[in-house]
Protein backbone atom coordinates (compact mmCIF):
# COMPACT_ATOMS: atom_id res chain seq x y z
CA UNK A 1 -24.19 1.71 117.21
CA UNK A 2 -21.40 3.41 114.99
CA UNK A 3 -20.33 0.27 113.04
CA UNK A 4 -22.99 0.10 110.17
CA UNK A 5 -22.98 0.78 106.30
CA UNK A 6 -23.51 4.53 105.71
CA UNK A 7 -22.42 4.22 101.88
CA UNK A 8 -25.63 4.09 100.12
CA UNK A 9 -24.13 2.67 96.52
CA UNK A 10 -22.67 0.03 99.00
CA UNK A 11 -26.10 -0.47 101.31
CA UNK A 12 -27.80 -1.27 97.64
CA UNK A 13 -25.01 -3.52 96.45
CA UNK A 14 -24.97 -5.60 99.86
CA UNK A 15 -28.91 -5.76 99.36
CA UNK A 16 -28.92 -7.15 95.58
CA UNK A 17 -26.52 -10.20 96.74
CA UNK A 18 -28.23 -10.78 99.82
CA UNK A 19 -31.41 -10.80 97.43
CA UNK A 20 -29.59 -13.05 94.91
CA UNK A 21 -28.38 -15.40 97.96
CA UNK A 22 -31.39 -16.04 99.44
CA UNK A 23 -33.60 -17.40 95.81
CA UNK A 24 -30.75 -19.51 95.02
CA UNK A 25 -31.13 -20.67 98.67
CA UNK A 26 -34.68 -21.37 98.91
CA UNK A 27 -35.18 -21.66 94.93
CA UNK A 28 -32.35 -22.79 93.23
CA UNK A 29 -34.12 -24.14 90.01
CA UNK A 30 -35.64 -20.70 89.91
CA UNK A 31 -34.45 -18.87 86.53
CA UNK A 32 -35.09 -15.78 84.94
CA UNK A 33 -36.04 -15.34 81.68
CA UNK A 34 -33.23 -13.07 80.78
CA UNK A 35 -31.02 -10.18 82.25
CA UNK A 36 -33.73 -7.28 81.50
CA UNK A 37 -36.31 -9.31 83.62
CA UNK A 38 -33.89 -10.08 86.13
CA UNK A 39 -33.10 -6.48 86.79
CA UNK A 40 -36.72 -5.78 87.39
CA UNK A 41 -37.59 -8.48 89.59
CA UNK A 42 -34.86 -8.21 91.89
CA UNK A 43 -35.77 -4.56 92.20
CA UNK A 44 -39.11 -4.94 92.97
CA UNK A 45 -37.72 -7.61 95.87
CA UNK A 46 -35.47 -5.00 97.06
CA UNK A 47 -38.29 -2.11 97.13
CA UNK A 48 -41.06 -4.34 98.74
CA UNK A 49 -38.40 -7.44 100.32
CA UNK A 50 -41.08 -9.64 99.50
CA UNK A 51 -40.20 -13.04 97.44
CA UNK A 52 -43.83 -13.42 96.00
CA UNK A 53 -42.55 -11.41 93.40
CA UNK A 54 -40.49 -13.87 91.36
CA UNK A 55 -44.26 -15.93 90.93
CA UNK A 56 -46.67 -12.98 90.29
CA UNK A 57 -45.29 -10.21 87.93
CA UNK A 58 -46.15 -10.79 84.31
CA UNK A 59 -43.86 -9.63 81.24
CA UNK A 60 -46.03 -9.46 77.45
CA UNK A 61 -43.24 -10.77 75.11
CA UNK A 62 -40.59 -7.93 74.53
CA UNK A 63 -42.43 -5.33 77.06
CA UNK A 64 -38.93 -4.44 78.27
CA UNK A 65 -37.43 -3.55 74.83
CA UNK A 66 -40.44 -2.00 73.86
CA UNK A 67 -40.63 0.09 76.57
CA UNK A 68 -36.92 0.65 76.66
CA UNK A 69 -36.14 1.49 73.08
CA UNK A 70 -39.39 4.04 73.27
CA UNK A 71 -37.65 5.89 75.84
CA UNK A 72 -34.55 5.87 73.51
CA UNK A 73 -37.08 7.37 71.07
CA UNK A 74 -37.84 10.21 73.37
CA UNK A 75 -41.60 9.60 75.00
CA UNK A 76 -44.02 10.39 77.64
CA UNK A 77 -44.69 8.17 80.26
CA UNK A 78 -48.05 8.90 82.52
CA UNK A 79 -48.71 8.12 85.78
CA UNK A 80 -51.65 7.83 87.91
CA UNK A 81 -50.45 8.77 91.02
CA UNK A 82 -48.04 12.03 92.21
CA UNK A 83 -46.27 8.90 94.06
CA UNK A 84 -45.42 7.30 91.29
CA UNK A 85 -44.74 10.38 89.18
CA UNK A 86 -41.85 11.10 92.33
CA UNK A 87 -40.16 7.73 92.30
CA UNK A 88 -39.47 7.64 88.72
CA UNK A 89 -35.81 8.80 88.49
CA UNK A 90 -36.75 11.60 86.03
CA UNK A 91 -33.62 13.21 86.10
CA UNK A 92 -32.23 9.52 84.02
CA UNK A 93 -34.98 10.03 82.25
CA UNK A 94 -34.74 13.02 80.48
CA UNK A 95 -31.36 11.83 79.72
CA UNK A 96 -32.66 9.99 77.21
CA UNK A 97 -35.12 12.50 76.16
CA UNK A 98 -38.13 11.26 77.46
CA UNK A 99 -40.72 12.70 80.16
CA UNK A 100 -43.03 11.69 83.13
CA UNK A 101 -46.48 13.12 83.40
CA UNK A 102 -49.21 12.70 85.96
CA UNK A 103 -52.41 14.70 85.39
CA UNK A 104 -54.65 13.97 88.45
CA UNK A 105 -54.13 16.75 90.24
CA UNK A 106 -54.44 18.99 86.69
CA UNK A 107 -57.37 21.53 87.28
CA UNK A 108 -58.70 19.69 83.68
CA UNK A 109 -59.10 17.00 85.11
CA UNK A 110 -60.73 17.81 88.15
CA UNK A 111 -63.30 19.49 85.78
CA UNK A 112 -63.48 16.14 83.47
CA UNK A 113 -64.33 14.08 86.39
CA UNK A 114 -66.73 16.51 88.09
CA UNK A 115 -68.77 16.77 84.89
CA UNK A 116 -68.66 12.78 84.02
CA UNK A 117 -68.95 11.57 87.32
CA UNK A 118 -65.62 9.75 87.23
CA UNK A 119 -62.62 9.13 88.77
CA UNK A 120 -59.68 11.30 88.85
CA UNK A 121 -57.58 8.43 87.58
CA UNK A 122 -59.65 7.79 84.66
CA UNK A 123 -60.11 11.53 84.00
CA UNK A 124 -56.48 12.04 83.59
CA UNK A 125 -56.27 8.93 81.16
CA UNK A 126 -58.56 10.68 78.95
CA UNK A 127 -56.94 13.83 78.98
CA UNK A 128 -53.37 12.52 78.31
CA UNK A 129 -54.80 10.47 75.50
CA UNK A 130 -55.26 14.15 73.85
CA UNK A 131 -51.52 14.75 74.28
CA UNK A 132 -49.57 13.98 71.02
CA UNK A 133 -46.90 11.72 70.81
CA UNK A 134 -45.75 8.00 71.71
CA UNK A 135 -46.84 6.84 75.49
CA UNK A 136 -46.28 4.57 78.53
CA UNK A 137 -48.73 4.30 81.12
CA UNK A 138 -47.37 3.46 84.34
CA UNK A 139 -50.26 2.89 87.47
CA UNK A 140 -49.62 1.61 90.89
CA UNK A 141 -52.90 2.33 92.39
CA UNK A 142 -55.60 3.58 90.53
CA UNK A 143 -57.58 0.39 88.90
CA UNK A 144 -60.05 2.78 87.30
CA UNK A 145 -56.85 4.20 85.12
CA UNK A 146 -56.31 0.65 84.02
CA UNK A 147 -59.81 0.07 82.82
CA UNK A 148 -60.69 3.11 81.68
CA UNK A 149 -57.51 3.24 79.33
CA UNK A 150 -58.44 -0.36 77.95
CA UNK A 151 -62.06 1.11 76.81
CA UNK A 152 -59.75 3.29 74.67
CA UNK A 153 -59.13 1.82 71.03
CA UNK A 154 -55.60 3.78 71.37
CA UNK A 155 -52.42 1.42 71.47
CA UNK A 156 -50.10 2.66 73.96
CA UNK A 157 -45.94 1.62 73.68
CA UNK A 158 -46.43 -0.35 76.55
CA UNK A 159 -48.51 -0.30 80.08
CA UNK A 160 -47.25 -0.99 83.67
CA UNK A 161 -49.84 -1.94 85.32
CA UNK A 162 -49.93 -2.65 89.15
CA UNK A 163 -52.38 -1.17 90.71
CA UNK A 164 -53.02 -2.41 94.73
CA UNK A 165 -56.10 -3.13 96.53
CA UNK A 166 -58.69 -5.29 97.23
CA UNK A 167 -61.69 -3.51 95.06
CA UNK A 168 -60.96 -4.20 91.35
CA UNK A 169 -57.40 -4.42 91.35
CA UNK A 170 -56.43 -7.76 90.75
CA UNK A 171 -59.57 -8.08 87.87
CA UNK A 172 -57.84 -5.19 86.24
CA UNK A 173 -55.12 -6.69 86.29
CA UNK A 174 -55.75 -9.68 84.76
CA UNK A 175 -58.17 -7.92 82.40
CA UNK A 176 -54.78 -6.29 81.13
CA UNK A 177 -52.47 -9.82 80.80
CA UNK A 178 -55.33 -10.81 78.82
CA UNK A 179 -55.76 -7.15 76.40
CA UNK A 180 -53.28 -8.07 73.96
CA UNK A 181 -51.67 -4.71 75.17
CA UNK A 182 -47.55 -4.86 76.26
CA UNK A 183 -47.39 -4.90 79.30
CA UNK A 184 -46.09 -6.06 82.45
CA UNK A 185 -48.64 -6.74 85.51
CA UNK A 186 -48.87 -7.74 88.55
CA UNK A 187 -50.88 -11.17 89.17
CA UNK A 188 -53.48 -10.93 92.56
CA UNK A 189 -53.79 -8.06 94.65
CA UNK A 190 -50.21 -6.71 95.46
CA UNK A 191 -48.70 -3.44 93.80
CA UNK A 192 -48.28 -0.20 94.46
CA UNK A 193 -46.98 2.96 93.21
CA UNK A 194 -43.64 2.23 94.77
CA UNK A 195 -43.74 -0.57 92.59
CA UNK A 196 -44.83 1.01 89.52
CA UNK A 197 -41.11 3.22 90.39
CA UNK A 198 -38.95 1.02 90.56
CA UNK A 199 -40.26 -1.51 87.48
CA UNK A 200 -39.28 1.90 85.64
CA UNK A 201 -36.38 2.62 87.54
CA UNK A 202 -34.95 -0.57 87.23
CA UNK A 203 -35.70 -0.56 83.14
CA UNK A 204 -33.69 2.99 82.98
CA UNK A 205 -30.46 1.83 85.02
CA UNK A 206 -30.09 -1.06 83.05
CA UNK A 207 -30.31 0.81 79.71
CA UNK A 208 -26.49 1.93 79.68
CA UNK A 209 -25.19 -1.87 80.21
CA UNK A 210 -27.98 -2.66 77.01
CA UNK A 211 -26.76 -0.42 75.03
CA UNK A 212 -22.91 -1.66 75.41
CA UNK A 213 -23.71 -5.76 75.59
């Protein structure tokens, strides 16, 4: 039992060619549209090590640069889970001067949704929408966040939305490929706030090689 990888940098390295391996393998006229959305996908497959990925995530045109050269600027992303909030590296993050904020455990927003008879989720859209400054929304399970920020007339820098489940996920969802928003989505029912992570994560550890091709 002693003779396994312990290295972790090496553990992800070995996982990212095994990943690139096996869709040249079993899809070798598969091809991404470029580098950024490469670096996303492939994450996603290593978080989840499901394929179905390289069919069902949706990029708006220039979602990544958007979202990358707003965290350049120095914004706020929201979240609609604590779970997502955590797997957002925010320590590469701030590095670039930007934030992550997730509100739906803010004693505001308890109040907000107590008093309208909402969710959580939505409650904390409404409350960040009162913070100043360019956003990012980024859900992985809340579809009542997604909708209830698209009843907004407020233009976010981007929205990640993949929010998982079987009760209006995948319609808010598609509602959202279909807003005219920037986004990047996930088609059906998968997602997840570990998804919602690493989409971001994978955006942010790319941005050094970006800034230096």
């Amino acid at each position: 039992m002693s003779d396994y990888i312990r290295q972790p940098q090496q553990i992800e390295r070995n996982s990212f060619d095994i990943i690139s391996r096996l869709i040249f393998e079993a899809r070798p006229d598969y091809r991404f549209m470029d580098a950024d959305q490469e670096a996303v996908v492939k994450r996603v497959i290593h978080t989840t090590a499901d394929f179905d990925w390289l069919d069902i995530l949706y990029f708006s045109p220039d979602v990544l640069s958007r979202i990358r050269d707003a965290i350049l600027r120095g914004c706020t992303l929201y979240t609609d889970t604590t779970m997502v909030l955590s797997g957002i590296n925010k320590t590469c993050l701030a590095q670039y001067g930007s934030e992550c904020r997730c509100y739906v455990s803010d004693p505001r927003t308890m109040q907000m949704a107590k008093v309208q008879q909402i969710t959580r989720s939505m409650a904390a859209v409404d409350l960040a929408l009162q913070d100043a400054g360019e956003k990012i929304f980024v859900f992985g399970n809340a579809p009542t966040a997604l909708f209830r920020l698209m009843e907004h007339s407020f233009v976010p820098i981007a929205v990640v939305g993949v929010p998982v489940g079987f009760v209006g996920a995948e319609e808010s969802k598609h509602a959202l490929i279909n807003s005219g928003l920037s986004c990047i989505a996930a088609k059906g029912r998968k997602g997840g706030s570990n998804i919602a992570a690493a989409i971001i994560n994978a955006i942010l550890y790319r941005m050094p090689e970006v800034r230096h091709e």
